[in-house]
Protein backbone atom coordinates (compact mmCIF):
# COMPACT_ATOMS: atom_id res chain seq x y z
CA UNK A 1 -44.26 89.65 26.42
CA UNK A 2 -42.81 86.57 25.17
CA UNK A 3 -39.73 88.44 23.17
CA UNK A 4 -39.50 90.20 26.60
CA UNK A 5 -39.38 86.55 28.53
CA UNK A 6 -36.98 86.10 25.81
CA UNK A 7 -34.33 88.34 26.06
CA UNK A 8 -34.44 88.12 30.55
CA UNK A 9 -33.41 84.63 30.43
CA UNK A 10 -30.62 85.26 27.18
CA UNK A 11 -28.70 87.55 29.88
CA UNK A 12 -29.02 85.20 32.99
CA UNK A 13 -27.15 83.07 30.47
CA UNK A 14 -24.46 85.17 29.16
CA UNK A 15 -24.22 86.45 32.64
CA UNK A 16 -23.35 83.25 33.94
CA UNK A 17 -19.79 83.52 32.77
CA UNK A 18 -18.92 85.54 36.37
CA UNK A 19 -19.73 82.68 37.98
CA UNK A 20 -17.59 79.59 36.66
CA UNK A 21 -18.49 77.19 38.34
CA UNK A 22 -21.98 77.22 37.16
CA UNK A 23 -20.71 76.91 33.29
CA UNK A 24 -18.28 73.86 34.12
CA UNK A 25 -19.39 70.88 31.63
CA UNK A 26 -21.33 68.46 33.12
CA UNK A 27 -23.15 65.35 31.71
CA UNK A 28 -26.06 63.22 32.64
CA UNK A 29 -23.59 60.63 31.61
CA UNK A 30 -21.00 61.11 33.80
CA UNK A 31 -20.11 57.55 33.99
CA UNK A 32 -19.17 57.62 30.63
CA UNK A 33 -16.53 59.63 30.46
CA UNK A 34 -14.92 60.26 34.27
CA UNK A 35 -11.95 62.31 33.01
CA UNK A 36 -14.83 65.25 32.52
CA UNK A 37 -15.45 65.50 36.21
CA UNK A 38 -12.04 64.19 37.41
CA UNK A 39 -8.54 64.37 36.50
CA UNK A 40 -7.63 61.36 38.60
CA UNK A 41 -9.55 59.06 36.08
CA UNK A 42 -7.07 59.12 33.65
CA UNK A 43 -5.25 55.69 32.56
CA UNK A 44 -8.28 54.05 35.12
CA UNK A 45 -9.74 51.97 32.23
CA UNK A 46 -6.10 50.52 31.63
CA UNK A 47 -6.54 50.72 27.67
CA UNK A 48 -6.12 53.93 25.71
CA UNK A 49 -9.39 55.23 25.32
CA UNK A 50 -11.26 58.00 23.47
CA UNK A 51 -14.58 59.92 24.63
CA UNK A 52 -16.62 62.39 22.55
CA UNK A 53 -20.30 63.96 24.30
CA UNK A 54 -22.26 66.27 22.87
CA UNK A 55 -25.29 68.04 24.55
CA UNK A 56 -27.80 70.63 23.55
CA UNK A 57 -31.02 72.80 25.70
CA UNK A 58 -33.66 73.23 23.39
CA UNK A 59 -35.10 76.88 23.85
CA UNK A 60 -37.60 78.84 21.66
CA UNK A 61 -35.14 81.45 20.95
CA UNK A 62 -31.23 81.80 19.75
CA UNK A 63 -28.26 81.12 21.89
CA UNK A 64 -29.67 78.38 23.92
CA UNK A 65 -26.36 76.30 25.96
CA UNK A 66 -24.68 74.19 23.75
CA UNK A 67 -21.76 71.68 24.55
CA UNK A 68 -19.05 69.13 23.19
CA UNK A 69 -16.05 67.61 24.81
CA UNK A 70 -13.45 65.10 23.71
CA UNK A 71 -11.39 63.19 25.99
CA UNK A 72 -8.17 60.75 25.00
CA UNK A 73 -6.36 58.74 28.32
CA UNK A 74 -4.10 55.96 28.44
CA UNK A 75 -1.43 54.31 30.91
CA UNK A 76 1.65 54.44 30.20
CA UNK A 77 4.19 51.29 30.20
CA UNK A 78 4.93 52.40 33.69
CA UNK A 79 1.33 51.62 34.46
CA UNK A 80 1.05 53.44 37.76
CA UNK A 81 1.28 56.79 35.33
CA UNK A 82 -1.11 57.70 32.77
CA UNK A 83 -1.47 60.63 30.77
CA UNK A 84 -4.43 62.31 28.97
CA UNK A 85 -5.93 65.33 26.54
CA UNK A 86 -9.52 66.98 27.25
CA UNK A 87 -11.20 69.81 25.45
CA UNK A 88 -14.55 71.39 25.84
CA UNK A 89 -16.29 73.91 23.59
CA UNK A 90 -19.54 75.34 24.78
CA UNK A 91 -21.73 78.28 23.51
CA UNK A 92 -24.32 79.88 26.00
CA UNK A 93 -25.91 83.55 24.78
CA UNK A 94 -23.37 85.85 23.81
CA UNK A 95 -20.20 83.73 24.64
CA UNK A 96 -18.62 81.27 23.24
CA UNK A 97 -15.41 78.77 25.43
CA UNK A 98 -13.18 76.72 23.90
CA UNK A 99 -11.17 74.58 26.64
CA UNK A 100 -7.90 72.58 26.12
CA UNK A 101 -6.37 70.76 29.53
CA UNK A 102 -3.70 68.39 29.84
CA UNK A 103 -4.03 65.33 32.35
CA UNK A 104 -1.66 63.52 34.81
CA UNK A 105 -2.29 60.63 37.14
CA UNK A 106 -0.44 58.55 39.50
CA UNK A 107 -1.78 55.20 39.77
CA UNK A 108 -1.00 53.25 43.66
CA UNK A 109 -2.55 49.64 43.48
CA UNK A 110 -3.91 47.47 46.72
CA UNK A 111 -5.11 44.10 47.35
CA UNK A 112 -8.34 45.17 46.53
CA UNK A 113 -8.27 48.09 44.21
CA UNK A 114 -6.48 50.91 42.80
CA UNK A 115 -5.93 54.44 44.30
CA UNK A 116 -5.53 57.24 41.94
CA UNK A 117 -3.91 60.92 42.24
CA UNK A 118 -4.81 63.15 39.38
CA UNK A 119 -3.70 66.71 38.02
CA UNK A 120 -4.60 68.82 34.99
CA UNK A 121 -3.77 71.79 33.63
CA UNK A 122 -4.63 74.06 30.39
CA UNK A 123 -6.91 77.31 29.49
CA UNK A 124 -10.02 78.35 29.26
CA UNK A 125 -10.60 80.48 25.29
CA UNK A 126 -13.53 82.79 26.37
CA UNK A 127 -15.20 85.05 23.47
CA UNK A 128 -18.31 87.48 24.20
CA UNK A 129 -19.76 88.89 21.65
CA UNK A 130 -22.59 91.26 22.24
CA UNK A 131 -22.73 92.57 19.18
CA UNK A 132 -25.50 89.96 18.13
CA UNK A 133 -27.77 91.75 21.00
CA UNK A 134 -30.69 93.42 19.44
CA UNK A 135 -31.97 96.55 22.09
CA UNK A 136 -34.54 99.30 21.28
CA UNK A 137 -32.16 101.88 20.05
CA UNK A 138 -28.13 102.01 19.23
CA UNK A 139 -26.22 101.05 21.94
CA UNK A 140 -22.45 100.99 21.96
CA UNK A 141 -22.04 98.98 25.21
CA UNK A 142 -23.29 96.34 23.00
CA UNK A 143 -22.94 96.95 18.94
CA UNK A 144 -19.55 97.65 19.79
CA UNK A 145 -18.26 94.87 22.59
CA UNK A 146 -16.54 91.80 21.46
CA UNK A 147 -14.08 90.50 24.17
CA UNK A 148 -11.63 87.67 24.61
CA UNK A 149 -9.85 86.17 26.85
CA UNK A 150 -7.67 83.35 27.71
CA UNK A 151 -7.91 82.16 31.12
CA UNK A 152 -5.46 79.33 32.69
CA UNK A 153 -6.57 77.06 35.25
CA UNK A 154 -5.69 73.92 36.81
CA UNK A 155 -7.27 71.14 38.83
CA UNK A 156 -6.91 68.07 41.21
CA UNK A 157 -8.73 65.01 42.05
CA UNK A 158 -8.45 61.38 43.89
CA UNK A 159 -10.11 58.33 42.27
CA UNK A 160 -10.69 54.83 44.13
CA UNK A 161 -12.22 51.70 41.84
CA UNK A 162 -12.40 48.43 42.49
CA UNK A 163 -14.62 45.55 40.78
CA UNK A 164 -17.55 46.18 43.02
CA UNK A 165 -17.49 49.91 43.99
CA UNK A 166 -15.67 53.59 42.63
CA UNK A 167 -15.57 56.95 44.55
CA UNK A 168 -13.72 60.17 44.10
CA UNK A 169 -13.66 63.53 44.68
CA UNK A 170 -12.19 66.80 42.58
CA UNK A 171 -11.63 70.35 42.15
CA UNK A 172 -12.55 70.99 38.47
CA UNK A 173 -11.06 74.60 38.19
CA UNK A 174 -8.88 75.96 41.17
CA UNK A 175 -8.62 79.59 40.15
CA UNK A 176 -11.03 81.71 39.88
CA UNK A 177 -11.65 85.21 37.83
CA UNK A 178 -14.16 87.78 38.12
CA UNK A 179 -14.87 90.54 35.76
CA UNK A 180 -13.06 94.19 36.15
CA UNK A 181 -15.60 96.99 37.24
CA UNK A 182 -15.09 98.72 33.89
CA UNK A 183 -15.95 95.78 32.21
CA UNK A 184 -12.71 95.75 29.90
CA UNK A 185 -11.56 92.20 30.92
CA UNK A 186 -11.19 89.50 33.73
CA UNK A 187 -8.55 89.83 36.86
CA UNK A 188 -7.50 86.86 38.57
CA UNK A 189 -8.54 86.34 42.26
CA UNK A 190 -7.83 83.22 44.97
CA UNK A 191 -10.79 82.70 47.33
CA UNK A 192 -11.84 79.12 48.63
CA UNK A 193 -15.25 79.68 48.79
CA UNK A 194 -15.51 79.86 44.72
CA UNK A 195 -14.00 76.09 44.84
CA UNK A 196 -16.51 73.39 43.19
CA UNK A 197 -16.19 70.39 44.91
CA UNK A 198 -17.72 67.52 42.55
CA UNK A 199 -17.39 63.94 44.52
CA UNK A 200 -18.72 60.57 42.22
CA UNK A 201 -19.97 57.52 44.55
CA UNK A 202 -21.14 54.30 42.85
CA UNK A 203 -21.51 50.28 43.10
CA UNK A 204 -22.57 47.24 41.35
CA UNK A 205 -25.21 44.74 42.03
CA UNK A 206 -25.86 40.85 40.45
CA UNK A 207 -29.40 39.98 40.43
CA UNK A 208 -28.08 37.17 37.51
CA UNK A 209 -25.23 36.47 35.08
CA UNK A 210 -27.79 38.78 32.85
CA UNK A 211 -29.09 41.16 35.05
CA UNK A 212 -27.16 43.45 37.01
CA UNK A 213 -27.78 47.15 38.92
CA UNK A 214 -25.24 50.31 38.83
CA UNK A 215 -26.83 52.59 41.36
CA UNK A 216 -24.24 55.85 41.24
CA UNK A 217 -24.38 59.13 42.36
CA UNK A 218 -22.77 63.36 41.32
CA UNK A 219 -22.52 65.67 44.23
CA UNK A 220 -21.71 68.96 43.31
CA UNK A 221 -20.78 71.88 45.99
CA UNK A 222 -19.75 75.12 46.13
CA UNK A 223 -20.28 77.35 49.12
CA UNK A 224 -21.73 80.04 46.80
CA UNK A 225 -24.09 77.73 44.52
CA UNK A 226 -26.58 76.02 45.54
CA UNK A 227 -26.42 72.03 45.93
CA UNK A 228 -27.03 69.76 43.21
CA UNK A 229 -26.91 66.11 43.82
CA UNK A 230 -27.60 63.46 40.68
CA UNK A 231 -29.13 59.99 42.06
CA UNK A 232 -28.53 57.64 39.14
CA UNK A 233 -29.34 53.48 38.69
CA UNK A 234 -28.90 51.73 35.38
CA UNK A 235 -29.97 48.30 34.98
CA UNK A 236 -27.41 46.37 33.12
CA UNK A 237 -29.32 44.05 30.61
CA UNK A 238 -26.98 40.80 28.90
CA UNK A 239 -23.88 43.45 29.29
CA UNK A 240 -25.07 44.97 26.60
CA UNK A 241 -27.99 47.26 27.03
CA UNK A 242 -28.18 49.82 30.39
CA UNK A 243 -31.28 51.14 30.97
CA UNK A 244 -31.27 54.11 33.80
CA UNK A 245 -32.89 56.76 34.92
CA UNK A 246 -31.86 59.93 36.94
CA UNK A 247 -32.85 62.53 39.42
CA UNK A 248 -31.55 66.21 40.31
CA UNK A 249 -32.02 67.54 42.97
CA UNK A 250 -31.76 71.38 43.34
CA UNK A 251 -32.68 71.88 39.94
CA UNK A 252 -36.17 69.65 39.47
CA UNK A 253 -34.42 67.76 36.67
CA UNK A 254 -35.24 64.14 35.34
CA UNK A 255 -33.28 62.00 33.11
CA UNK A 256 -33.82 58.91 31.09
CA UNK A 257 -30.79 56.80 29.99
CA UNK A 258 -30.01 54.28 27.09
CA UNK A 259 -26.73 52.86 26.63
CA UNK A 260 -24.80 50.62 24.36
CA UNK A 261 -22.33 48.26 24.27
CA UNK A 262 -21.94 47.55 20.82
CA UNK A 263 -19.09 45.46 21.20
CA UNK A 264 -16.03 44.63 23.56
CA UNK A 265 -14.61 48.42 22.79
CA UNK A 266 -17.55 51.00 21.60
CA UNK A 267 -20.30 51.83 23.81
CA UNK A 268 -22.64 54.46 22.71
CA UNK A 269 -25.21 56.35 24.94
CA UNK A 270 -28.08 58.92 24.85
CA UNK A 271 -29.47 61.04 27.54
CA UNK A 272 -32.94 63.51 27.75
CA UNK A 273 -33.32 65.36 30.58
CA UNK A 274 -36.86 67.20 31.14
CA UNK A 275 -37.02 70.06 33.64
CA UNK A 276 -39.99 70.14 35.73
CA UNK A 277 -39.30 72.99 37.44
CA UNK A 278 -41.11 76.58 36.61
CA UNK A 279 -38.37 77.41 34.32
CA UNK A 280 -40.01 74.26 32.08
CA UNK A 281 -42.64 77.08 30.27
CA UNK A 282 -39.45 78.60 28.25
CA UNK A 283 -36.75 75.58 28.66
CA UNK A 284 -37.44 72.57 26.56
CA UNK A 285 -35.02 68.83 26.95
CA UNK A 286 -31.54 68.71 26.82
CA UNK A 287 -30.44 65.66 24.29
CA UNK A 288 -27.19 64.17 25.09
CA UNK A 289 -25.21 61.99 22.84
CA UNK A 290 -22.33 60.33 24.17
CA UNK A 291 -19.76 57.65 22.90
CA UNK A 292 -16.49 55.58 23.98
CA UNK A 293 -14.39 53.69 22.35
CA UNK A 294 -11.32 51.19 23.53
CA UNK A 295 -8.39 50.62 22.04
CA UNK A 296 -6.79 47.56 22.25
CA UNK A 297 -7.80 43.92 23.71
CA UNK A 298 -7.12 43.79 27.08
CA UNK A 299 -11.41 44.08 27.73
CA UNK A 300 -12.40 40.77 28.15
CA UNK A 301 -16.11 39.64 27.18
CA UNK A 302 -16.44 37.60 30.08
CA UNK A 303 -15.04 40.33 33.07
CA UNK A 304 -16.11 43.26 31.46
CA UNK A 305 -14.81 46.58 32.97
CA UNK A 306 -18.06 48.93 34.64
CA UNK A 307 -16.15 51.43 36.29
């Protein structure tokens, strides 16, 4: 019963691939690293800067989700433009997605913060291979089907920060591609409705020179997915340890937070999320491992930058 168990939720997870917007990489640790949710957040930290995350489900069988992404942003000596490099690679089942996407921005500063206008552009690097499937007898739907496929994509996104408060909203992936009926590749379609709209929402607090509170908040939406909304607040402890905690709605998903920051450029950060939902019988934690670091010497110890 349990191999059986087994093997159901392996294809809800290869099957996933139809619907992108479900397999877009997300972290608990959002903050981290905006550029993963937003295009518009590139050059925002003013300092060319480099990301790496790295997150794993545990499951009691093989091909549970893996996922890793590097990001590298910077302004440019024109600093309302900045430019930037993100890549994914994720393996979930059968399938396996490398990502590569270039990033623009156009910076527009006012008297009390900075708008940003963001673009990026690149390919998805999709491989199924169902060949690892074991079934009850030969089948050559699967012993013989290994697939790939290189899918382009592009999205947008606005960014607003200032020293007390950032908000944006983006459109991760604005095409959209759907699987032929014979199953021998992916066509390219255009319908709204498959857009994920992902908008970030956040603000500082200062109990003390010591003590201060970063509630934040990830809404993600698409009109054919269901609504997931991450309520986030990290206490920030000497400007040097953040302690937070984080809710999910629409998924039954809880999330403790520790952060670093090591010194003025490398802040390091781990995540476990623990699903209490049904689902929690077969699905174990997710660890998350996520660092920054800063080039440069433009932070300053005393104003330190939280957005």
């Amino acid at each position: 019963m349990k191999k059986i168990i087994s093997y159901i939720i392996f294809f809800l997870l290869a099957s996933t691939l139809n619907t992108r917007a479900q397999n877009y990489p997300v972290y608990s640790q959002y903050l981290l690293d905006g550029l993963v949710i937003n295009p518009a957040y590139t050059g925002t930290r003013e300092v060319l800067t480099a990301s790496l995350s790295f997150r794993r489900k545990t499951m009691n069988f093989e091909g549970a989700p893996m996922m890793g992404t590097f990001s590298l942003h910077s302004p440019m000596k024109n600093d309302r433009i900045a430019l930037g490099l993100l890549s994914h690679y994720q393996t979930y089942g059968v399938t396996t997605k490398a990502s590569v996407f270039a990033t623009y921005a156009f910076h527009i500063k006012t008297m009390n913060g900075r708008w940003s206008l963001g673009i990026k552009a690149g390919a998805d690097m999709v491989n199924n291979n169902y060949s690892g499937v074991t079934t009850i007898e030969p089948d050559p739907a699967f012993t013989e089907a290994i697939s790939s496929y290189t899918l382009p994509n592009v999205g947008v996104g606005v960014y607003y920060n200032s020293d007390l408060f950032f908000a944006g909203i983006a459109i991760p992936e604005m095409f959209s591609y759907r699987e032929n009926s014979n199953r021998s590749g992916f066509e390219f379609y255009h319908d709204y409705e498959n857009y994920y709209f992902m908008g970030t929402a956040g603000g500082l607090f200062s109990f003390t020179r010591g003590l201060k509170f970063k509630p934040s908040t990830l809404v993600r939406y698409s009109f054919n997915n269901p609504l997931l909304i991450d309520l986030n607040g990290n206490f920030i402890i000497s400007d040097f340890l953040w302690l937070g905690a984080s809710w999910r709605l629409g998924e039954e998903v809880l999330v403790g937070i520790l952060e670093f920051q090591v010194n003025q450029q490398f802040r390091l950060g781990y995540a476990y999320e623990y699903n209490l939902g049904n689902i929690s019988t077969f699905v174990g934690g997710t660890h998350e491992v996520a660092l920054r670091y800063e080039f440069g010497k433009t932070i300053s110890a005393a104003n330190p930058r939280y957005f």
